[in-house]
Protein backbone atom coordinates (compact mmCIF):
# COMPACT_ATOMS: atom_id res chain seq x y z
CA UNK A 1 50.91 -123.47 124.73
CA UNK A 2 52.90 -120.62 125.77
CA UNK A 3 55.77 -120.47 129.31
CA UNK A 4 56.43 -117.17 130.22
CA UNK A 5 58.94 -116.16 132.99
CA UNK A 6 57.11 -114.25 135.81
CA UNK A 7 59.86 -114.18 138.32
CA UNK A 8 63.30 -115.69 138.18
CA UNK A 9 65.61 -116.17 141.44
CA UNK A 10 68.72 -116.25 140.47
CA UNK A 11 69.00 -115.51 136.75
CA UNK A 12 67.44 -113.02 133.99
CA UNK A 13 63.70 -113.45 132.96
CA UNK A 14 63.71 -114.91 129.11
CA UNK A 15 61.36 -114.72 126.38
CA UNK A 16 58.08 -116.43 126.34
CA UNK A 17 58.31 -119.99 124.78
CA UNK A 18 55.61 -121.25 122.45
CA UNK A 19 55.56 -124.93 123.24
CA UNK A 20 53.42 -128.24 120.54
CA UNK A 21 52.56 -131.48 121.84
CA UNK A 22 53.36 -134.25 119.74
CA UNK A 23 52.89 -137.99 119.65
CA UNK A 24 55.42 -140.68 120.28
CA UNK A 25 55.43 -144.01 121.38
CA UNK A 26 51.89 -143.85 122.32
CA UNK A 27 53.06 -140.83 124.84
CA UNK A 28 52.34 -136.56 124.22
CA UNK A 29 55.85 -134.66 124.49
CA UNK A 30 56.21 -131.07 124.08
CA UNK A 31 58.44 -129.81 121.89
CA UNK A 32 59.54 -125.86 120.84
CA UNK A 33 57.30 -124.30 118.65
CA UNK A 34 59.79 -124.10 115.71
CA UNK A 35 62.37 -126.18 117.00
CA UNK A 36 65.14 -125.47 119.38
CA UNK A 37 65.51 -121.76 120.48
CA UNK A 38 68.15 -119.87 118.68
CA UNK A 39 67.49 -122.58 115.70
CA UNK A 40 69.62 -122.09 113.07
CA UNK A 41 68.24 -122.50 109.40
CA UNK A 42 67.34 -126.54 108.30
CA UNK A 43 70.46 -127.79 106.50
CA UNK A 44 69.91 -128.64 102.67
CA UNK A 45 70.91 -132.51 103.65
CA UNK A 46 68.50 -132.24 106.59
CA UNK A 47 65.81 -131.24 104.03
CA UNK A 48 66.45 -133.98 101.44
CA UNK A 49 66.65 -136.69 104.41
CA UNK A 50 62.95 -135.51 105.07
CA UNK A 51 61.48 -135.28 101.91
CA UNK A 52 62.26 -138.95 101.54
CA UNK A 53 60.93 -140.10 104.84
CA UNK A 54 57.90 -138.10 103.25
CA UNK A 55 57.95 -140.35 100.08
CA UNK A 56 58.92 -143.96 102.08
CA UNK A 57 56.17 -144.04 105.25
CA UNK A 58 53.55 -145.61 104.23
CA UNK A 59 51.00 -144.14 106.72
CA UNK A 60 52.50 -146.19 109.95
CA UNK A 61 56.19 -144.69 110.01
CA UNK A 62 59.28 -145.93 108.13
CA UNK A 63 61.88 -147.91 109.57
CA UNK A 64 65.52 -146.49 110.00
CA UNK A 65 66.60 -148.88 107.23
CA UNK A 66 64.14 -148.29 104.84
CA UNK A 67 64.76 -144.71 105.15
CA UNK A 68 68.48 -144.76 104.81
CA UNK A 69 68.30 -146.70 101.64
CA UNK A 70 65.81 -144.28 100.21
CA UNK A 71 67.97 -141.24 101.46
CA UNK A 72 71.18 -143.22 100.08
CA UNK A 73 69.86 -143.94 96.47
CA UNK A 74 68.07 -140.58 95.89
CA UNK A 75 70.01 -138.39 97.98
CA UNK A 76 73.79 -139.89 97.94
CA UNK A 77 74.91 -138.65 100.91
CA UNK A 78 76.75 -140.90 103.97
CA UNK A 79 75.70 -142.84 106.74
CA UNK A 80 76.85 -140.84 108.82
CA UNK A 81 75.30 -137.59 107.88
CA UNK A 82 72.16 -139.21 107.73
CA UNK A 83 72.27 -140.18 111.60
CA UNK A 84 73.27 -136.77 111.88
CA UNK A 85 70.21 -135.24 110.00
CA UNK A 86 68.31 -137.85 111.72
CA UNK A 87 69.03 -136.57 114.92
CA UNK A 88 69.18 -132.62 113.83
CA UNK A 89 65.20 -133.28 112.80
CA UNK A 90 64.03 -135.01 115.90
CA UNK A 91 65.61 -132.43 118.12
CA UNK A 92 63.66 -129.58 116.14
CA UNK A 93 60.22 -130.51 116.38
CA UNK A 94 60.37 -132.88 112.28
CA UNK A 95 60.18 -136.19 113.05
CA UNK A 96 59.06 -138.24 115.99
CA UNK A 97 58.71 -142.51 116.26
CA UNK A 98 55.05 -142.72 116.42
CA UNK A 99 56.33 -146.81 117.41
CA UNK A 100 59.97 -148.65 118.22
CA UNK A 101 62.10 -148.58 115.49
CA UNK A 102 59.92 -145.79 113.28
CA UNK A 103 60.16 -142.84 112.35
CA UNK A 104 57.38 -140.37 110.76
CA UNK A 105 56.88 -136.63 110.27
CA UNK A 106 55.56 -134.09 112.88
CA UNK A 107 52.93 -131.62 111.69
CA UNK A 108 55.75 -128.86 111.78
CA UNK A 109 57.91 -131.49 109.05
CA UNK A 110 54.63 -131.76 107.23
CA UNK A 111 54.29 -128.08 106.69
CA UNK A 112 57.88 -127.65 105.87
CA UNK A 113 58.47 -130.50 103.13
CA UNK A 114 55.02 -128.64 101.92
CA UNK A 115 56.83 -125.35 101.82
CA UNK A 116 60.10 -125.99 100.05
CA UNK A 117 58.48 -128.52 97.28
């Protein structure tokens, strides 16, 4: 789906936005077609925390806990920077809790963990 400014009151027009629906929590959200506009490039610790949510869901999400601890043993980075990945890839369109308390990859982190392997 694609928003384009026709007319704008009191402010410039901007570019057309390509906009994805995605699933979570049994509701559709839209989300930027390649994440957040002006998106700067996917850190390397953002990629790594993905790629293991990629190897721990087992097909219904992974729990916050059972991702950390894969992220912590193969990865070795902090708590902290996890959460912060965690929250990086949700904002851009990578992950989404298809339930409470789980998290899984969006199409778009799909394609990308695909890419960079």
């Amino acid at each position: 789906m694609t928003v384009e400014c026709m007319k704008q009151r009191n402010g410039s027009q901007f570019e057309p936005l390509s906009l994805n629906f995605i699933e979570s929590r049994g509701t559709r959200l839209l989300t930027l077609a390649g994440g957040a506009a002006g998106q700067e490039k996917m850190p390397a610790s953002a990629l790594a925390v993905l790629h293991q949510l990629q190897l721990s869901d087992s097909g219904l999400g992974c729990t916050n806990k059972v991702w950390w601890e894969a992220v912590k043993a193969a990865v070795g980075i902090g708590r902290r920077t996890f959460l912060t990945c965690l929250k990086w890839l949700v904002q851009n369109g990578y992950v989404h809790q298809p339930a409470k308390r789980r998290y899984a990859l969006t199409e778009q982190g799909r394609e990308k963990v695909q890419v960079q392997l």
